[in-house]
Protein backbone atom coordinates (compact mmCIF):
# COMPACT_ATOMS: atom_id res chain seq x y z
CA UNK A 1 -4.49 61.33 11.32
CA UNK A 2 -7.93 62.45 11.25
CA UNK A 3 -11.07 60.60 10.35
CA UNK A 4 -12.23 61.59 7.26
CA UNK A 5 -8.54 60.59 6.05
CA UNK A 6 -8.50 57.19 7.79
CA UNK A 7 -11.89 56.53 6.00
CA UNK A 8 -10.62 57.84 2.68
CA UNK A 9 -7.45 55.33 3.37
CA UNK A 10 -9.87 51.98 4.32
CA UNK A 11 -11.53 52.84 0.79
CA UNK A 12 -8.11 52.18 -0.55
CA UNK A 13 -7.39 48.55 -2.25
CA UNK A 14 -6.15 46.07 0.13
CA UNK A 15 -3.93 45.09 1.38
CA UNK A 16 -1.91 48.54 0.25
CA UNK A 17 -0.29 50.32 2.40
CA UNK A 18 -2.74 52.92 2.59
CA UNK A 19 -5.58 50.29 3.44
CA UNK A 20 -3.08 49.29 6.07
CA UNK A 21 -2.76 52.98 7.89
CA UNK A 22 -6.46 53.19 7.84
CA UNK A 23 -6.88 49.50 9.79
CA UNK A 24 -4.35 51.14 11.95
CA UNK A 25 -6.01 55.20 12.08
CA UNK A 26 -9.39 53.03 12.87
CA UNK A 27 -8.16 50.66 15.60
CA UNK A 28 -6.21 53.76 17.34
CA UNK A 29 -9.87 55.60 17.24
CA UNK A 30 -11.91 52.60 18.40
CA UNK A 31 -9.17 52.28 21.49
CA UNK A 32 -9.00 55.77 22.33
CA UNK A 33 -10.01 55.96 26.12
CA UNK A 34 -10.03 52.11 26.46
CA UNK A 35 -7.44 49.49 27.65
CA UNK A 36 -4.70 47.76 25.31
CA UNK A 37 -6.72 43.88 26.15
CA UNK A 38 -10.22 45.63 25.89
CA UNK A 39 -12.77 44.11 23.35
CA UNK A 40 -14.82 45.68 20.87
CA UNK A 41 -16.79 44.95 18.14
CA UNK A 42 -15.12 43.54 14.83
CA UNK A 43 -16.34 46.14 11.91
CA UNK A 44 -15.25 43.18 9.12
CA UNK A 45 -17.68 41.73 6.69
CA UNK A 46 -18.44 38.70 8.15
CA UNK A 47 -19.02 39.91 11.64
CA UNK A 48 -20.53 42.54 10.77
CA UNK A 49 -20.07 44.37 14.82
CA UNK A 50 -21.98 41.49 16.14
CA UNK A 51 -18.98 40.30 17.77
CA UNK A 52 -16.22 41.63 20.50
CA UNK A 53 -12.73 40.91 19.85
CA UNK A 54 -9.44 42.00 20.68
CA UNK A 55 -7.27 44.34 18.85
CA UNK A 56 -5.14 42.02 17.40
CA UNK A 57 -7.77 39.55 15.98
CA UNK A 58 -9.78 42.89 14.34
CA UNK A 59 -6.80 43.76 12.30
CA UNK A 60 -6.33 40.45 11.12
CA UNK A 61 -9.97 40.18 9.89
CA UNK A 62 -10.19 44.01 8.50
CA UNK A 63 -7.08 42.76 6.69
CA UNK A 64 -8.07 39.73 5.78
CA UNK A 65 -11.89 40.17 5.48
CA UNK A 66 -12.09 43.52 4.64
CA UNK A 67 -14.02 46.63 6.74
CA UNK A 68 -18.11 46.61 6.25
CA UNK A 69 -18.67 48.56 3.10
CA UNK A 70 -21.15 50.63 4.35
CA UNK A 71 -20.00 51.81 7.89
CA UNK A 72 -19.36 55.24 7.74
CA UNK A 73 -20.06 56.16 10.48
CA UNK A 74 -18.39 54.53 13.69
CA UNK A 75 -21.46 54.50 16.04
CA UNK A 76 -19.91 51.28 17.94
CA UNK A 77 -16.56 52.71 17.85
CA UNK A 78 -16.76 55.99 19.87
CA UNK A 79 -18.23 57.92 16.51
CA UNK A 80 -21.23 59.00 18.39
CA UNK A 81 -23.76 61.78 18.00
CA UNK A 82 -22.14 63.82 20.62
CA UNK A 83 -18.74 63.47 18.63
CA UNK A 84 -20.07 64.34 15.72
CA UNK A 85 -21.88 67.03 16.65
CA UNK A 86 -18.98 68.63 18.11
CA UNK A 87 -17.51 68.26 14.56
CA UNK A 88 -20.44 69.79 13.40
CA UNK A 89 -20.21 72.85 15.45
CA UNK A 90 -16.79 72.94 14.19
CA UNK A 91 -17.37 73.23 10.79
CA UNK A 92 -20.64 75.44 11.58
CA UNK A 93 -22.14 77.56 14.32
CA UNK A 94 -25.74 75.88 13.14
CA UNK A 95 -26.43 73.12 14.13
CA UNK A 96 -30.42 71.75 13.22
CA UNK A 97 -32.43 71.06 16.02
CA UNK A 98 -33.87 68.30 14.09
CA UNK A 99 -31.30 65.78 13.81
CA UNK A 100 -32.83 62.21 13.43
CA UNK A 101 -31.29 60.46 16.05
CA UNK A 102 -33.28 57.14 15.25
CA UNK A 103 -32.25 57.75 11.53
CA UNK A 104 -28.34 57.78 12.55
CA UNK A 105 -28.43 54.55 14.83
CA UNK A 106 -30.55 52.81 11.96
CA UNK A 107 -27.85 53.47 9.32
CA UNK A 108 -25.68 52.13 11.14
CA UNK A 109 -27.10 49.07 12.38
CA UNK A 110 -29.25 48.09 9.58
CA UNK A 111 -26.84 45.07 8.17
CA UNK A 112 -26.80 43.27 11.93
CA UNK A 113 -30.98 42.30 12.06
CA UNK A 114 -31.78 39.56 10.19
CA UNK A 115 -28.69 37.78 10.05
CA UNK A 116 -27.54 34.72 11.72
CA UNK A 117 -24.71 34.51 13.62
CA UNK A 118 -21.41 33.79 12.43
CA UNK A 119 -19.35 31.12 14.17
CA UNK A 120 -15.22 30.71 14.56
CA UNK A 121 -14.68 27.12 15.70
CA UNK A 122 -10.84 27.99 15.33
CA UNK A 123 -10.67 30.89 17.62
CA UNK A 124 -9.28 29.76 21.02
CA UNK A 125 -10.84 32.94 22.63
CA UNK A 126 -14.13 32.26 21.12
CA UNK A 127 -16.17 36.06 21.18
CA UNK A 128 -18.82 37.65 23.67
CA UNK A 129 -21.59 38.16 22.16
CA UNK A 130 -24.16 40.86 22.78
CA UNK A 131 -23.49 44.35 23.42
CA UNK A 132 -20.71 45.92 25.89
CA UNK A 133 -22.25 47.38 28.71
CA UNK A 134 -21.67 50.86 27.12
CA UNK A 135 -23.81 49.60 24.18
CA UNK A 136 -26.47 48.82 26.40
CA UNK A 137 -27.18 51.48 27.91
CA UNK A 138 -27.36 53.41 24.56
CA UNK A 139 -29.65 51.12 23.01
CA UNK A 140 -31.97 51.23 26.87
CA UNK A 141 -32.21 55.05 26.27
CA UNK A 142 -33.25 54.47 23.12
CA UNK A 143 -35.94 52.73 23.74
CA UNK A 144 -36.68 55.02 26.58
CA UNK A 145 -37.22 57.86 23.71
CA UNK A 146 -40.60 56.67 23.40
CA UNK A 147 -41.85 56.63 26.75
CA UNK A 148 -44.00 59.79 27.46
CA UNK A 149 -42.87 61.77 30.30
CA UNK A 150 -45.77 63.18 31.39
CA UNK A 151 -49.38 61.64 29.77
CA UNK A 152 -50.69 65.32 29.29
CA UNK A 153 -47.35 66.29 27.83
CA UNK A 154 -48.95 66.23 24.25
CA UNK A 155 -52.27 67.74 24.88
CA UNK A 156 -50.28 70.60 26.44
CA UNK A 157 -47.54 71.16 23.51
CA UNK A 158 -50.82 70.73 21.04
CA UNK A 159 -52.71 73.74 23.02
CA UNK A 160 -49.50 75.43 22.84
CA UNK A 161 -48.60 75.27 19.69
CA UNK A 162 -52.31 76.60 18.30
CA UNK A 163 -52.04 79.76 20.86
CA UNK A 164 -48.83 80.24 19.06
């Protein structure tokens, strides 16, 4: 099943047995490349991906809880900008060399600032929190955008750009 129909599908009233094959489409996508007892993060409205859990407790709260309304696109899942520029290129041989990249991770983490953490005194296997070491390093070259890499750098592109 491919994405755009396993987002279509978690749109779908729930628990229906379309809503169901999208919870299923979307934890087969999050897994691919990972182990069966991996964690990652739980995409339901109250945890909001603040939170790694197993497989089987993600199902139960996208069933129960519902998927996060607006998370379209699966950044924390394996839905990254790589990935989706390949299905960019797919659909098109242009591709803009000014994606936002800072735009992209915003939209997708906007809802997890701001709020406080969310507690589950019942789970036995109570969750990690922070981000997988994956994560991490994603967010560190993020942040590593806006580091100059050489101080003269601009000056240079500046004198270029008016020769041009």
């Amino acid at each position: 099943m491919d994405l755009e129909t396993i987002k279509k599908f978690l749109r779908s009233p729930r628990p229906g047995d379309d809503y169901l094959a999208g919870v299923n489409g979307f934890l087969d996508f999050a897994y691919t490349g990972k182990s069966a007892d991996a964690k990652i993060h739980c995409p339901c409205v109250k945890c909001v991906n603040r939170f790694l859990l197993k497989r089987n407790t993600v199902y139960e709260h996208l069933v129960c809880d519902g998927m996060l309304h607006r998370y379209t696109v699966w950044g924390c899942h394996g839905e990254t900008a790589a990935y989706i520029s390949a299905k960019k290129r797919k659909r098109s041989q242009h591709v803009g060399i000014n994606s936002n990249m800072r735009q992209l991770v915003h939209d997708v983490f906007r809802n997890a600032d701001g709020v406080p953490p969310m507690t589950d005194h019942d789970d036995p296997n109570p969750p990690e929190t922070g981000p997988d070491p994956e994560t991490k390093a994603f967010f560190d070259l993020l942040r590593d955008v806006d580091e100059p890499l050489w101080k003269g750098l601009r000056r240079l592109l500046e004198s270029l750009g008016s020769v041009m």
